[in-house]
N, C-alpha and C. Protein backbone atom coordinates (compact mmCIF):
# COMPACT_ATOMS: atom_id res chain seq x y z
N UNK A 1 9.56 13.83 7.86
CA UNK A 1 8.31 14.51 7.60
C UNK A 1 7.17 13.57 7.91
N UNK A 2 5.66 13.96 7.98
CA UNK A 2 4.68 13.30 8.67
C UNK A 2 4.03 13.39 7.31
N UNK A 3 2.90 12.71 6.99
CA UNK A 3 2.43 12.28 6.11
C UNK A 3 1.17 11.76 6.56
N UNK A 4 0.05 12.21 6.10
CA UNK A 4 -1.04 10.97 6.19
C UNK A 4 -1.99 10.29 5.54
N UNK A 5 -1.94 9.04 5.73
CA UNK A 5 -2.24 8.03 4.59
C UNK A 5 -3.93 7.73 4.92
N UNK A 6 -4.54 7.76 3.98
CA UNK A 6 -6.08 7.12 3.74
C UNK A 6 -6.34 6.06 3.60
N UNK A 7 -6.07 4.88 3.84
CA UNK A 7 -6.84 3.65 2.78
C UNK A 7 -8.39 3.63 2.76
N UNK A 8 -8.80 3.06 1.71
CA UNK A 8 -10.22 2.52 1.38
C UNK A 8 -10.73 1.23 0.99
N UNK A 9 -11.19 0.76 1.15
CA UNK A 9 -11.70 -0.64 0.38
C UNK A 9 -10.81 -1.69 1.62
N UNK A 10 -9.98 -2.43 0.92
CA UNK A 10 -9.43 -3.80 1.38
C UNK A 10 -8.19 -3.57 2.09
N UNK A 11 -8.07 -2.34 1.76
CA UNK A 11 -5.97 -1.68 2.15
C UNK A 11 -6.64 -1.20 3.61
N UNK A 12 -7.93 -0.92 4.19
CA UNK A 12 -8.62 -0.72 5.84
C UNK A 12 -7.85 -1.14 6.60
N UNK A 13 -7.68 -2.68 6.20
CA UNK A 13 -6.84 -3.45 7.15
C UNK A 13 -5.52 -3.12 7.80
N UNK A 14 -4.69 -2.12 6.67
CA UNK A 14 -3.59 -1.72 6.85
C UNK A 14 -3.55 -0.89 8.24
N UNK A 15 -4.12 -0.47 8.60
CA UNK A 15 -4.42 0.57 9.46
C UNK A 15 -5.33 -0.16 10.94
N UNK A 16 -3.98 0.00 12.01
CA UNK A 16 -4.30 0.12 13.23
C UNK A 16 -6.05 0.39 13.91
N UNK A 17 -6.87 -0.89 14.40
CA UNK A 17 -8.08 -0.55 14.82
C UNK A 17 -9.17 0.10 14.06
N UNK A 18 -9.09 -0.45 12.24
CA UNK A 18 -9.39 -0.02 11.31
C UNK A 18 -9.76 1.36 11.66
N UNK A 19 -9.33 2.49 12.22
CA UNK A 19 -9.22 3.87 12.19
C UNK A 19 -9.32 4.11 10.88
N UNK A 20 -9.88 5.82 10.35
CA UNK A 20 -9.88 6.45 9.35
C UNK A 20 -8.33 6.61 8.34
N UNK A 21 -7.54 7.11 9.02
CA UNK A 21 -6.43 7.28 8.41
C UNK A 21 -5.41 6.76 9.69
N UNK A 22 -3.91 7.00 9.30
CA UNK A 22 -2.66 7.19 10.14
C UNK A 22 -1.91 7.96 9.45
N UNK A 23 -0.91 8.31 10.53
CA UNK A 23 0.22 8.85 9.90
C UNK A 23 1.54 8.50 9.95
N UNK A 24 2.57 8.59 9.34
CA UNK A 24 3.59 7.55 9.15
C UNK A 24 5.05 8.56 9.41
N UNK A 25 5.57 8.50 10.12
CA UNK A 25 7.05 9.74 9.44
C UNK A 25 8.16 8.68 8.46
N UNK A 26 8.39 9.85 7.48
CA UNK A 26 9.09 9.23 6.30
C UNK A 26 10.25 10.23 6.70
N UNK A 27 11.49 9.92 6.07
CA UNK A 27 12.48 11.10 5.46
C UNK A 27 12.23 12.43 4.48
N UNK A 28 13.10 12.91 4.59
CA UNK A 28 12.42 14.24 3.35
C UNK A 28 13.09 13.56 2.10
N UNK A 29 12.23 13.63 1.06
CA UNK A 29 12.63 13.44 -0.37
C UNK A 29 11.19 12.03 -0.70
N UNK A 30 10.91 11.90 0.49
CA UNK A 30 10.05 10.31 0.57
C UNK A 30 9.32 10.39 -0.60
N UNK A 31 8.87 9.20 -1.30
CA UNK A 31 7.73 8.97 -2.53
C UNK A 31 6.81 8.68 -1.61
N UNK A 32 5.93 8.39 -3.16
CA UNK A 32 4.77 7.17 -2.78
C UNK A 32 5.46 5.83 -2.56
N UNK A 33 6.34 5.78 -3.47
CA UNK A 33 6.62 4.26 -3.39
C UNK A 33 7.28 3.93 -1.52
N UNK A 34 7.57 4.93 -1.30
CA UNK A 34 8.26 4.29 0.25
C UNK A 34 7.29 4.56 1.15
N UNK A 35 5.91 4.77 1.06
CA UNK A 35 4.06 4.55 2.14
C UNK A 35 4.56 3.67 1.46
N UNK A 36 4.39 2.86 0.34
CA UNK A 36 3.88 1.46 0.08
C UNK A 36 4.93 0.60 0.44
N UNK A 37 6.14 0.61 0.60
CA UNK A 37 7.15 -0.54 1.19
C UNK A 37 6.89 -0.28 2.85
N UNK A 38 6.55 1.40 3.61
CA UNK A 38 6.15 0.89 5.18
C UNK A 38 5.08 0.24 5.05
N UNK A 39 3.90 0.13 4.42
CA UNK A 39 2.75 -0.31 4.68
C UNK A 39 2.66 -1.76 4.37
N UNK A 40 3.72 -2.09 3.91
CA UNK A 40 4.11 -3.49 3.04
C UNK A 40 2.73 -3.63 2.27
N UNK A 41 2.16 -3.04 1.34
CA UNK A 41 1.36 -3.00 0.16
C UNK A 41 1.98 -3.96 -0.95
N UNK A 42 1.64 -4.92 -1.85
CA UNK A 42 1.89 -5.23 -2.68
C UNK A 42 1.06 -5.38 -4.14
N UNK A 43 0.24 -4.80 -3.67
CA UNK A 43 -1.03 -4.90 -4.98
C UNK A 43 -0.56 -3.33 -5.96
N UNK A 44 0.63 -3.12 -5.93
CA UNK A 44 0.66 -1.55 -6.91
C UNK A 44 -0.07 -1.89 -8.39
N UNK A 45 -0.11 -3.21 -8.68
CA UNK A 45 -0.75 -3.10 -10.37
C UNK A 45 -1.98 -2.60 -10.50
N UNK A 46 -3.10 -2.90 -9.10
CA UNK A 46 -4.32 -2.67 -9.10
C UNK A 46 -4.64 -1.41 -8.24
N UNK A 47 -3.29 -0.74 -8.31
CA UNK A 47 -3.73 0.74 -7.02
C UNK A 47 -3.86 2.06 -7.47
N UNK A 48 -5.16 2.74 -7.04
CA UNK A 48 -5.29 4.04 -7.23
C UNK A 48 -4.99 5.10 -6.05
N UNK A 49 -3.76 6.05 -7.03
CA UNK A 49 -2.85 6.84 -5.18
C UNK A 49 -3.65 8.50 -5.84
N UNK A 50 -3.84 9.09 -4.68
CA UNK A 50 -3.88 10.16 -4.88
C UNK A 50 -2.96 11.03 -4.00
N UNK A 51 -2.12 11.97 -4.09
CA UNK A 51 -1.55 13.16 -2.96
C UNK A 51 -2.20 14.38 -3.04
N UNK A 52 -3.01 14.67 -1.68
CA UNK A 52 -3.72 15.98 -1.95
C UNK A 52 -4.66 15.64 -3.05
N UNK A 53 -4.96 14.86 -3.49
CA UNK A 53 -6.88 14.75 -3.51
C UNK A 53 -6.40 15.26 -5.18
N UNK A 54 -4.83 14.78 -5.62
CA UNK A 54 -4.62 14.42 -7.24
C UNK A 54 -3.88 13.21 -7.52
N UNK A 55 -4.72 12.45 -8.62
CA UNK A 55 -4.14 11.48 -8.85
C UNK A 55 -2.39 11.55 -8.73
N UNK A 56 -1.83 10.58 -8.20
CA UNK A 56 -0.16 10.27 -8.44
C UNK A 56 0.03 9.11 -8.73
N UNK A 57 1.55 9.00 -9.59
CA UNK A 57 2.25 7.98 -9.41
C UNK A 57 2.99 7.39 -8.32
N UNK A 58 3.47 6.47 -8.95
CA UNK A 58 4.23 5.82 -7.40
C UNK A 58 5.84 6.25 -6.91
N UNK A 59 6.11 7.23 -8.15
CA UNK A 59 7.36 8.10 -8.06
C UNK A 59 7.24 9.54 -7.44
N UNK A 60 5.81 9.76 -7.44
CA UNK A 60 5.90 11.21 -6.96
C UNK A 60 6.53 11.61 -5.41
N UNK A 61 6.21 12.74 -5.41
CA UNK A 61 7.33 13.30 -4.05
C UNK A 61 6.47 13.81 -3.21
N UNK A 62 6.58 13.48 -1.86
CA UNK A 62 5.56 13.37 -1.13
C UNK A 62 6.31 14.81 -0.05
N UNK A 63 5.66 15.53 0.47
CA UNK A 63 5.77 17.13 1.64
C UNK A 63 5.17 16.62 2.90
N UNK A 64 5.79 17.63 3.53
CA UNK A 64 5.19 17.55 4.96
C UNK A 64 3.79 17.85 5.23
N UNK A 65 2.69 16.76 5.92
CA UNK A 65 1.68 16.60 5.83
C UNK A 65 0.35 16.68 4.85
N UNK A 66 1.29 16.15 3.87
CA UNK A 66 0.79 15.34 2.33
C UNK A 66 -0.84 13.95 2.54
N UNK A 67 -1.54 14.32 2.03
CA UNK A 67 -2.28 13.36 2.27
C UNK A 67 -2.55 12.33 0.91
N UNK A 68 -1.97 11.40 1.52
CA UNK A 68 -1.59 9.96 0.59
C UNK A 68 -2.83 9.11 0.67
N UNK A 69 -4.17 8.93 -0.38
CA UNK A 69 -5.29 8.44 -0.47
C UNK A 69 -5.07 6.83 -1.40
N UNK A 70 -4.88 6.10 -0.53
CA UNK A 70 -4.74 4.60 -1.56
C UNK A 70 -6.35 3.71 -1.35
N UNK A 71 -6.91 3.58 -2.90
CA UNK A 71 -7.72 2.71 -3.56
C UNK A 71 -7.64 1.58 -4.09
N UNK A 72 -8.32 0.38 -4.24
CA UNK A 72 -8.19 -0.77 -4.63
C UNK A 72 -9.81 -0.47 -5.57
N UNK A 73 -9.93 -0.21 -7.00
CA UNK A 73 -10.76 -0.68 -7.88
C UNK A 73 -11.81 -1.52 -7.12
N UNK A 74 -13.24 -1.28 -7.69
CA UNK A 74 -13.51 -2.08 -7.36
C UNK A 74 -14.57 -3.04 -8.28
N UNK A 75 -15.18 -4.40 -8.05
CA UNK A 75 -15.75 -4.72 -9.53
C UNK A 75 -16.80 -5.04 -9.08
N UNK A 76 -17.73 -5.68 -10.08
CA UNK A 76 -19.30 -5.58 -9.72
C UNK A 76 -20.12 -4.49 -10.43
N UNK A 77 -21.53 -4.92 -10.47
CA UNK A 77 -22.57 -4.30 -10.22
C UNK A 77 -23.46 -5.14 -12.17
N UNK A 78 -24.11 -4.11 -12.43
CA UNK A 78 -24.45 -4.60 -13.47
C UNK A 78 -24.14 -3.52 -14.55
């Protein structure tokens, strides 16, 4: 199945010619957690995932052309 992933913030990098998104083919049954082992991500303590524009965990179950939104917090301001 095809899937496509968002990053924002610092996870940009992840992504080919810092382009908007990509898309990745997974197996059927794929999580979140297996975008984050292709993307070799390791920051899960500090990550905000959404599928379809709702918060998820890193167990949830990801469909064919699922849109996987990963955030990195960010700090600052006053």
């Amino acid at each position: 199945m095809r899937v496509r992933v968002v990053p924002y913030a610092e996870l940009r990098r992840l992504v080919p010619n810092r382009a908007e998104s990509l898309w990745l083919d997974l197996p059927e049954g794929a999580t979140v957690n297996d975008v984050l082992r292709e993307l070799n991500v390791t920051i899960v303590e500090r990550l905000i995932v959404g599928v379809d524009g709702t918060y998820a965990k890193l167990d949830a179950p990801l469909h064919e052309n699922a849109e996987v939104t990963l955030v990195t917090p960010m700090e600052g301001g006053t």
